[in-house]
PDB file of N, CA and C in Angstrom:
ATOM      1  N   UNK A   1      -0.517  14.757 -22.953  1.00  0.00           N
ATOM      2  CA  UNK A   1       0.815  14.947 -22.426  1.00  0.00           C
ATOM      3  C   UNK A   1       1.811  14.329 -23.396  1.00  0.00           C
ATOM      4  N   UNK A   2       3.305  15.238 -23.709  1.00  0.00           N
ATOM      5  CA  UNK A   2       3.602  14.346 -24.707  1.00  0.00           C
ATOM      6  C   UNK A   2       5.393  14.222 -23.748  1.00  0.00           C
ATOM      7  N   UNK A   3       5.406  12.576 -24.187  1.00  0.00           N
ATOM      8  CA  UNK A   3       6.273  11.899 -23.049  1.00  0.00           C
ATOM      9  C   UNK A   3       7.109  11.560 -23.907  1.00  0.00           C
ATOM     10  N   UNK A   4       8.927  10.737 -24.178  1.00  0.00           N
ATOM     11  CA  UNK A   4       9.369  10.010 -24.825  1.00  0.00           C
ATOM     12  C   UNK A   4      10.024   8.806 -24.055  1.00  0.00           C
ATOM     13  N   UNK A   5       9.546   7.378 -25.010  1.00  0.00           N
ATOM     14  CA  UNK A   5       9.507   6.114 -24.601  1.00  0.00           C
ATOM     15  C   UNK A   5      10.268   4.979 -25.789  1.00  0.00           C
ATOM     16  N   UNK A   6      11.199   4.682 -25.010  1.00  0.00           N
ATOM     17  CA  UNK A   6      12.031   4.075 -25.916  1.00  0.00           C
ATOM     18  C   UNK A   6      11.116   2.174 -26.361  1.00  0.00           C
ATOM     19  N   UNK A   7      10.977   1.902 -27.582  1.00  0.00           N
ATOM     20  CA  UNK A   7      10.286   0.728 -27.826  1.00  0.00           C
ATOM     21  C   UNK A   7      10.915   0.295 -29.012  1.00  0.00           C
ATOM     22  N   UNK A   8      10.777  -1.381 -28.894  1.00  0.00           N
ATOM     23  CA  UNK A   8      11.554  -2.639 -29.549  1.00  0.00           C
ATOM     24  C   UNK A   8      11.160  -1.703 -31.106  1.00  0.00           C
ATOM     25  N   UNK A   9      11.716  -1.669 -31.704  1.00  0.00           N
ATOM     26  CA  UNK A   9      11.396  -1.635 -32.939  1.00  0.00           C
ATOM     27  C   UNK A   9      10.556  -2.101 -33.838  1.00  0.00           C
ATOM     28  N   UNK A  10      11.016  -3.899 -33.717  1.00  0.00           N
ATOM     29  CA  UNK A  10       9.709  -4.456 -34.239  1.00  0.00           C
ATOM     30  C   UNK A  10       8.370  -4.511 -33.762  1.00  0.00           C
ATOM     31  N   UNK A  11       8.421  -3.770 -32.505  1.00  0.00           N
ATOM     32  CA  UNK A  11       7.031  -3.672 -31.825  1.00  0.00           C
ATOM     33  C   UNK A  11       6.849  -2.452 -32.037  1.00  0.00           C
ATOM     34  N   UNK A  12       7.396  -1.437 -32.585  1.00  0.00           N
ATOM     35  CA  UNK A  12       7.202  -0.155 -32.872  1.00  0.00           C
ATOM     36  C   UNK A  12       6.148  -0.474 -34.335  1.00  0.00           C
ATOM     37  N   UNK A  13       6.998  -1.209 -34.885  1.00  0.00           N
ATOM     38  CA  UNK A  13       6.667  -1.635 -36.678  1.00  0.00           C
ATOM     39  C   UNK A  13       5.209  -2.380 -36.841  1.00  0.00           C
ATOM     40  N   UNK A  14       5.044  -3.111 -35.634  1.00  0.00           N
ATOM     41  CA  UNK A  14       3.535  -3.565 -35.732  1.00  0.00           C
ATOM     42  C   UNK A  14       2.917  -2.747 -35.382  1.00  0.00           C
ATOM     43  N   UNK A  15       2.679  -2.218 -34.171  1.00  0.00           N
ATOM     44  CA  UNK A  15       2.081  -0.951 -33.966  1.00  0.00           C
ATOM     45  C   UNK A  15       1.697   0.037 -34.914  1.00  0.00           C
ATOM     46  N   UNK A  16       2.323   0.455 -35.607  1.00  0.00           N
ATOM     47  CA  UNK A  16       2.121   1.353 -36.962  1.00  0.00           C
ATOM     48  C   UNK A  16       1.101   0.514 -37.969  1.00  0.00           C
ATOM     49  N   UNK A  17       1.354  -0.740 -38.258  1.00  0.00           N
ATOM     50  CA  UNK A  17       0.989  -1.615 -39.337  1.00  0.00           C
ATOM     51  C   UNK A  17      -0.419  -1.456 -38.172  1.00  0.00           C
ATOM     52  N   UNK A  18      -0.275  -1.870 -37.375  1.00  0.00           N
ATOM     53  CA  UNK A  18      -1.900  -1.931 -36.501  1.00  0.00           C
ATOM     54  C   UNK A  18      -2.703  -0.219 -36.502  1.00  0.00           C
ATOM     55  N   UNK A  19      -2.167   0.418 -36.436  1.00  0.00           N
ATOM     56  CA  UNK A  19      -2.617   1.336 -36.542  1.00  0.00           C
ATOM     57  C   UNK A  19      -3.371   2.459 -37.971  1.00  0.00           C
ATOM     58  N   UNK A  20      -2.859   1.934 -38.932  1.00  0.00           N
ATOM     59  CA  UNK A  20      -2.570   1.855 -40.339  1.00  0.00           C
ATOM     60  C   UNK A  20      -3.647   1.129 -40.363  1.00  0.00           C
ATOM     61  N   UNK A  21      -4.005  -0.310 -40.828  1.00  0.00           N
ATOM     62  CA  UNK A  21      -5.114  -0.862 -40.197  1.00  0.00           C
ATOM     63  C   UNK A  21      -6.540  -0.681 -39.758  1.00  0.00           C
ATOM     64  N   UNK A  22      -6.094  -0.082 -38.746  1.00  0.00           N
ATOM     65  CA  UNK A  22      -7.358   0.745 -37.963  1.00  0.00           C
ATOM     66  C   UNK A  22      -7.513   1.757 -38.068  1.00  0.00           C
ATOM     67  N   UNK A  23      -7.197   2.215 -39.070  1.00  0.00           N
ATOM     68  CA  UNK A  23      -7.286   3.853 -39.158  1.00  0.00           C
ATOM     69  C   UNK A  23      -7.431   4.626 -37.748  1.00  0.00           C
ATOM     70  N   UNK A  24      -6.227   4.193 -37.523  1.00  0.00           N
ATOM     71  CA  UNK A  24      -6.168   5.160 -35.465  1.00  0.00           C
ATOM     72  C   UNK A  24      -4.830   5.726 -36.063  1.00  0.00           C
ATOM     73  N   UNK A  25      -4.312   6.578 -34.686  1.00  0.00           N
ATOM     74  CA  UNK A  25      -3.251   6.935 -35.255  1.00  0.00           C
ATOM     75  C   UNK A  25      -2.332   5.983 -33.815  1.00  0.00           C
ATOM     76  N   UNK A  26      -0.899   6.666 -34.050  1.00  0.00           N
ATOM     77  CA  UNK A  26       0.302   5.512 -33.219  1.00  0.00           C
ATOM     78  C   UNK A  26      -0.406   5.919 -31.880  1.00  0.00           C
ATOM     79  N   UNK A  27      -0.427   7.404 -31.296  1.00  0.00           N
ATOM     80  CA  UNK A  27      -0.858   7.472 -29.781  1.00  0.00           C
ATOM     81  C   UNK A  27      -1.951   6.826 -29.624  1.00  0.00           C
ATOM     82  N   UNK A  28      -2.947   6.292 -30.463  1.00  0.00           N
ATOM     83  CA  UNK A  28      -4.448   5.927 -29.742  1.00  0.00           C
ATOM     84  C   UNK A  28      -3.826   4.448 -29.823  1.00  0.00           C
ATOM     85  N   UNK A  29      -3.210   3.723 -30.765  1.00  0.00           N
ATOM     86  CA  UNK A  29      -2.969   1.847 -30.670  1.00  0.00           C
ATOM     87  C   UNK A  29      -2.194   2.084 -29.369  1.00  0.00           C
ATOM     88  N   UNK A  30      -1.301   2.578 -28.813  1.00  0.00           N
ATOM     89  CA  UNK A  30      -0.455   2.644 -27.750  1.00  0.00           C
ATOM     90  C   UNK A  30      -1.135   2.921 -26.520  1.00  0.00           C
ATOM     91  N   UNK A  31      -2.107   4.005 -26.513  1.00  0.00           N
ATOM     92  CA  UNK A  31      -2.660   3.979 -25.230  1.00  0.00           C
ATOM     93  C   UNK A  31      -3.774   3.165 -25.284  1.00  0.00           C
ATOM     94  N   UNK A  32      -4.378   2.453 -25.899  1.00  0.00           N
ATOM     95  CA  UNK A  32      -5.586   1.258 -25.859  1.00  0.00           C
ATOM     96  C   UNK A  32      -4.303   0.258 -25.322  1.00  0.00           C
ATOM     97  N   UNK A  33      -2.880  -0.219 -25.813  1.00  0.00           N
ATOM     98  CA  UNK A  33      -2.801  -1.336 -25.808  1.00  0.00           C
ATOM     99  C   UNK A  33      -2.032  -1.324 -23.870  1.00  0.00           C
ATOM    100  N   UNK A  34      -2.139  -0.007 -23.344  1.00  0.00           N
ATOM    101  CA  UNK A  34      -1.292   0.294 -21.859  1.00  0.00           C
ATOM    102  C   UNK A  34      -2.489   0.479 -21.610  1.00  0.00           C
ATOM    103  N   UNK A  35      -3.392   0.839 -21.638  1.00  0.00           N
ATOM    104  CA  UNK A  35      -4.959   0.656 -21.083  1.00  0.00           C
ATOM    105  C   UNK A  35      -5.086  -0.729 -20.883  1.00  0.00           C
ATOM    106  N   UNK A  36      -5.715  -1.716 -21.964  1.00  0.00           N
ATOM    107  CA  UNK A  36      -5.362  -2.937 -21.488  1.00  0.00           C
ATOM    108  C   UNK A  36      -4.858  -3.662 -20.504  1.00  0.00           C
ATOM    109  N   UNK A  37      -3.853  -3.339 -20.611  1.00  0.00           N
ATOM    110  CA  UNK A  37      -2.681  -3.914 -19.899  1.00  0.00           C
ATOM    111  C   UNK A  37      -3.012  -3.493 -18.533  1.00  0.00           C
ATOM    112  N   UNK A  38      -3.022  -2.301 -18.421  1.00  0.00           N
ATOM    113  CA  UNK A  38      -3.581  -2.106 -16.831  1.00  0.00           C
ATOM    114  C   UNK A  38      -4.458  -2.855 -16.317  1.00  0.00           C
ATOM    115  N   UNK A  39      -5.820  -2.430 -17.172  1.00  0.00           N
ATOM    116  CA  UNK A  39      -6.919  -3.230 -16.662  1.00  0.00           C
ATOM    117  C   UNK A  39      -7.060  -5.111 -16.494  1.00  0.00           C
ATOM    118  N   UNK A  40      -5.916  -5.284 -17.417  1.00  0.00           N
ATOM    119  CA  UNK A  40      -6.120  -6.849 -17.456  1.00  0.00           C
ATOM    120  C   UNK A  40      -5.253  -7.217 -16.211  1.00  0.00           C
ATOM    121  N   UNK A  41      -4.361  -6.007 -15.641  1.00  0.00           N
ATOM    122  CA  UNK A  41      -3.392  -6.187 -14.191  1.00  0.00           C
ATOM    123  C   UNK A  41      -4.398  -5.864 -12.939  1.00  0.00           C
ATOM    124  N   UNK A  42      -5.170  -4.508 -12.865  1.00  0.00           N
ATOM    125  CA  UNK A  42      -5.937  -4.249 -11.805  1.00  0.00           C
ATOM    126  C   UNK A  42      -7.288  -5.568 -11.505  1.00  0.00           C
ATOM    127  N   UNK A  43      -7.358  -6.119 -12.589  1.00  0.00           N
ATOM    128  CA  UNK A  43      -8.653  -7.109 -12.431  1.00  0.00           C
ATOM    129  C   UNK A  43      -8.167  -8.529 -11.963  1.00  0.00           C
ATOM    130  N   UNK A  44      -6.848  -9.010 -11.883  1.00  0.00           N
ATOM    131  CA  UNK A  44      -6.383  -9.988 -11.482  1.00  0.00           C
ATOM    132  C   UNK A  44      -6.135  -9.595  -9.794  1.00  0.00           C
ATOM    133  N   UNK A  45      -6.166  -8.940  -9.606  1.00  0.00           N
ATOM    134  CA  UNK A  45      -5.234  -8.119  -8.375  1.00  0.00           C
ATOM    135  C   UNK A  45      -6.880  -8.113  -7.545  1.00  0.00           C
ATOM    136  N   UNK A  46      -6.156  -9.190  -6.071  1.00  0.00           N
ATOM    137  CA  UNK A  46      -7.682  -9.396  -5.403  1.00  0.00           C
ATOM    138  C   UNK A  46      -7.319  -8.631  -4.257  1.00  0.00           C
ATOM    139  N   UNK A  47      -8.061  -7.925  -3.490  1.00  0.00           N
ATOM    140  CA  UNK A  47      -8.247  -7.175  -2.564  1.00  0.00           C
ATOM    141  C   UNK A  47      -7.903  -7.940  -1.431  1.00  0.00           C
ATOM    142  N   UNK A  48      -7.318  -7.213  -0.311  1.00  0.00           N
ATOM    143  CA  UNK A  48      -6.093  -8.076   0.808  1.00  0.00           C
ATOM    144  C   UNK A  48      -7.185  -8.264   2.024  1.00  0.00           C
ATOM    145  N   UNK A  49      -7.276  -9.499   2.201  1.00  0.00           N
ATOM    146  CA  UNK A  49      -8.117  -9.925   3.469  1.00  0.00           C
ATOM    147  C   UNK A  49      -7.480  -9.261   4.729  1.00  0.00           C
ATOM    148  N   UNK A  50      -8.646  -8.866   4.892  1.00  0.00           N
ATOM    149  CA  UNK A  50      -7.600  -8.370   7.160  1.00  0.00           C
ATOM    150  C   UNK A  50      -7.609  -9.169   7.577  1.00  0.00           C
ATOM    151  N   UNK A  51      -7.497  -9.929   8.814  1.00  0.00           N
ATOM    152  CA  UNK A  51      -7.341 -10.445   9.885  1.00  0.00           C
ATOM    153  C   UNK A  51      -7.416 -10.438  10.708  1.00  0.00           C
ATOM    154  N   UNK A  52      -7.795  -9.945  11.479  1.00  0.00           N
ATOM    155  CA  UNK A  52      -7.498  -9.103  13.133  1.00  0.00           C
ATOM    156  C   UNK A  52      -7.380 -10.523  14.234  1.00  0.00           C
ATOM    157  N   UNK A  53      -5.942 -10.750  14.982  1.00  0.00           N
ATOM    158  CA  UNK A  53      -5.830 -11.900  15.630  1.00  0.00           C
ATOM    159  C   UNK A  53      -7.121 -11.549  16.594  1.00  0.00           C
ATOM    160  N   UNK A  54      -7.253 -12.457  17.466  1.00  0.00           N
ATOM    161  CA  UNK A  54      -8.250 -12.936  18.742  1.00  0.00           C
ATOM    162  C   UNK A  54      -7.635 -13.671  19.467  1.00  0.00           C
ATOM    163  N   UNK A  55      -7.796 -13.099  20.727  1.00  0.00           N
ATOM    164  CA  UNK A  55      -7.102 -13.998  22.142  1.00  0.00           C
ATOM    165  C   UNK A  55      -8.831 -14.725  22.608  1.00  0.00           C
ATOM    166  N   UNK A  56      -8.456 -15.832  22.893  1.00  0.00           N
ATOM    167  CA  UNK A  56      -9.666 -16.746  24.149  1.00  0.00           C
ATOM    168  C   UNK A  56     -10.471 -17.226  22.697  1.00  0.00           C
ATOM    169  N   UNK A  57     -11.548 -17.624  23.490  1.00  0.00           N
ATOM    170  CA  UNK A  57     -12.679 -18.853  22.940  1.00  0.00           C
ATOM    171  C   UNK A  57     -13.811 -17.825  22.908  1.00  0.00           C
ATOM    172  N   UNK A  58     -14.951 -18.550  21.568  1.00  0.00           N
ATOM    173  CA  UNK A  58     -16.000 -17.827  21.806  1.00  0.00           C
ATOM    174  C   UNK A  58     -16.371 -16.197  21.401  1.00  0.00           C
ATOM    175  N   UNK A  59     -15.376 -15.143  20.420  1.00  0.00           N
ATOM    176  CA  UNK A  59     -15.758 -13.965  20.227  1.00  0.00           C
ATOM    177  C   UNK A  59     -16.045 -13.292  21.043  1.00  0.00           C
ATOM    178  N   UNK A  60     -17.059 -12.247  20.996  1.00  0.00           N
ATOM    179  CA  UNK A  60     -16.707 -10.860  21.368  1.00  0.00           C
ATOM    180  C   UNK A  60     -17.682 -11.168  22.569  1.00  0.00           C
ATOM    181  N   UNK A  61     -17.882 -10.293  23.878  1.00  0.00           N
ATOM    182  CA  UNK A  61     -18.549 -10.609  24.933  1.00  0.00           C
ATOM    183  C   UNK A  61     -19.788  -9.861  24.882  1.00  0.00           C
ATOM    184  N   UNK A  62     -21.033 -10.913  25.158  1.00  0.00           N
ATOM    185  CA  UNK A  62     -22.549 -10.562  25.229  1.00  0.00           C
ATOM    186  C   UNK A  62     -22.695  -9.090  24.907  1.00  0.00           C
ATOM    187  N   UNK A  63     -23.441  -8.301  24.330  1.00  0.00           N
ATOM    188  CA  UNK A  63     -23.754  -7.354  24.364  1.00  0.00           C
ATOM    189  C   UNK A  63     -22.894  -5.878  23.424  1.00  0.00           C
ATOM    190  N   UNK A  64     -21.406  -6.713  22.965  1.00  0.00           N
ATOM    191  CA  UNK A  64     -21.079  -6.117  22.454  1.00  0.00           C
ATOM    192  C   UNK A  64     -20.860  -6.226  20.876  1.00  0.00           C
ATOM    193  N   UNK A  65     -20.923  -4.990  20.373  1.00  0.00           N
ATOM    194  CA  UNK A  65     -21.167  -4.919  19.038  1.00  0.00           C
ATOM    195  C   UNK A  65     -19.807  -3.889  18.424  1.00  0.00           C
ATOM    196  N   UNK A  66     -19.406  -4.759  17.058  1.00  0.00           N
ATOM    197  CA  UNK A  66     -18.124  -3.811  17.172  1.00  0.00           C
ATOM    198  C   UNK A  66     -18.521  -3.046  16.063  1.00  0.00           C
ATOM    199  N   UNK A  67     -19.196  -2.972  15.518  1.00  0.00           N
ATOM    200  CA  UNK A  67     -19.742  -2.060  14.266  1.00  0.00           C
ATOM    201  C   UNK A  67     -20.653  -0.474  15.118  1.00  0.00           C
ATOM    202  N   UNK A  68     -20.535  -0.651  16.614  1.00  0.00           N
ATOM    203  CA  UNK A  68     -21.244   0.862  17.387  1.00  0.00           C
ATOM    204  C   UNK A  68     -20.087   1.271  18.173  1.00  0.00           C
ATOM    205  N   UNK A  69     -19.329   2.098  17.464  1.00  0.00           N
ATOM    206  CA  UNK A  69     -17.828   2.366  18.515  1.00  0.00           C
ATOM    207  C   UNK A  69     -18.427   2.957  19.409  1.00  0.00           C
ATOM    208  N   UNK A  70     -19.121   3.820  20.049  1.00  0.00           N
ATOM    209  CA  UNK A  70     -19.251   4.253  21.144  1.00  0.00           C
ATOM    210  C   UNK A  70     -19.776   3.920  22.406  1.00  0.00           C
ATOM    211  N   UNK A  71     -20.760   2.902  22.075  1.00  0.00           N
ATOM    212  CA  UNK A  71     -21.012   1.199  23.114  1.00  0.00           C
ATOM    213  C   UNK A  71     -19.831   0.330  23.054  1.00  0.00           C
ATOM    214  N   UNK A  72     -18.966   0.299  22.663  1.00  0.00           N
ATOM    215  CA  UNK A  72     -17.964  -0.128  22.566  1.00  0.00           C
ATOM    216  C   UNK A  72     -16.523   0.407  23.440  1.00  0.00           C
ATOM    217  N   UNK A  73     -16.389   1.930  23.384  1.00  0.00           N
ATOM    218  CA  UNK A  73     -15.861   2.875  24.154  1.00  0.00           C
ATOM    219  C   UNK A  73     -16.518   2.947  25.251  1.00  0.00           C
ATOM    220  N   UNK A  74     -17.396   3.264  25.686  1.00  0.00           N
ATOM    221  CA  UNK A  74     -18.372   3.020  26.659  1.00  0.00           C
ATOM    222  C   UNK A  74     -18.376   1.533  27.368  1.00  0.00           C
ATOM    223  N   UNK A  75     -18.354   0.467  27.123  1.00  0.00           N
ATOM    224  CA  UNK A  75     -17.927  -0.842  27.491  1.00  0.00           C
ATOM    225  C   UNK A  75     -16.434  -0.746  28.056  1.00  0.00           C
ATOM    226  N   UNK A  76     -15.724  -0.481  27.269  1.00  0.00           N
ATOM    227  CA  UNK A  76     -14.294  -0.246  27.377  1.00  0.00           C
ATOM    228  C   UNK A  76     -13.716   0.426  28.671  1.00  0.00           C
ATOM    229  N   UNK A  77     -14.549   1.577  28.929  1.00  0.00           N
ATOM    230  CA  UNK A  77     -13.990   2.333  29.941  1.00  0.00           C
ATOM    231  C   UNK A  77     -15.516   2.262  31.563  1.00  0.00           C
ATOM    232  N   UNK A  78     -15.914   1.149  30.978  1.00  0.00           N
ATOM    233  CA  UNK A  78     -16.461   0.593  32.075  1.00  0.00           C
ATOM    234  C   UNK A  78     -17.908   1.177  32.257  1.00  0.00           C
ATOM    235  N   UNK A  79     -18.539   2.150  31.362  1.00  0.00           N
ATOM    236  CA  UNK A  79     -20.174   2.831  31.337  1.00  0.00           C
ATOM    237  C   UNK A  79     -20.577   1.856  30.918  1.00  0.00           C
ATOM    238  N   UNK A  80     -21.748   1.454  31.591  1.00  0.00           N
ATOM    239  CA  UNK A  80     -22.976   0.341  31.097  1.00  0.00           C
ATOM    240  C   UNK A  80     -23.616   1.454  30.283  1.00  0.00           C
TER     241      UNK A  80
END
């Protein structure tokens, strides 16, 4: 895809010199160095604990299991 992105100059100028370098060309140093960057953002980034409040003492009542919704629905609407 070809996009236009305005960049510092002197970070334009290393980029080239890095690329030059590495015998890559400007699009591959640029998308390795926004690759990076992502990944070094998605890997810091910790996954959001739930919570679910609880009323009373003691958890869920004898017999019930909340990982079988339909013993659960069934509890709920009063079927043993």
């Amino acid at each position: 895809m070809r996009t236009t992105i305005r960049i510092n100059d002197e970070l334009l100028k290393k980029a080239k010199i890095r690329a030059a370098k590495t015998d890559r060309s400007l699009t591959e140093v640029i998308e390795d160095a926004l690759r990076k960057e992502i990944d070094q953002v998605d890997a810091r980034i910790e996954p959001q604990k739930i919570r679910i409040p609880t009323a009373g003492e003691g958890g869920v009542q004898p017999g019930v299991d909340l990982d079988d919704t339909s013993s659960l629905l069934d509890k709920m609407e009063g079927v043993s």
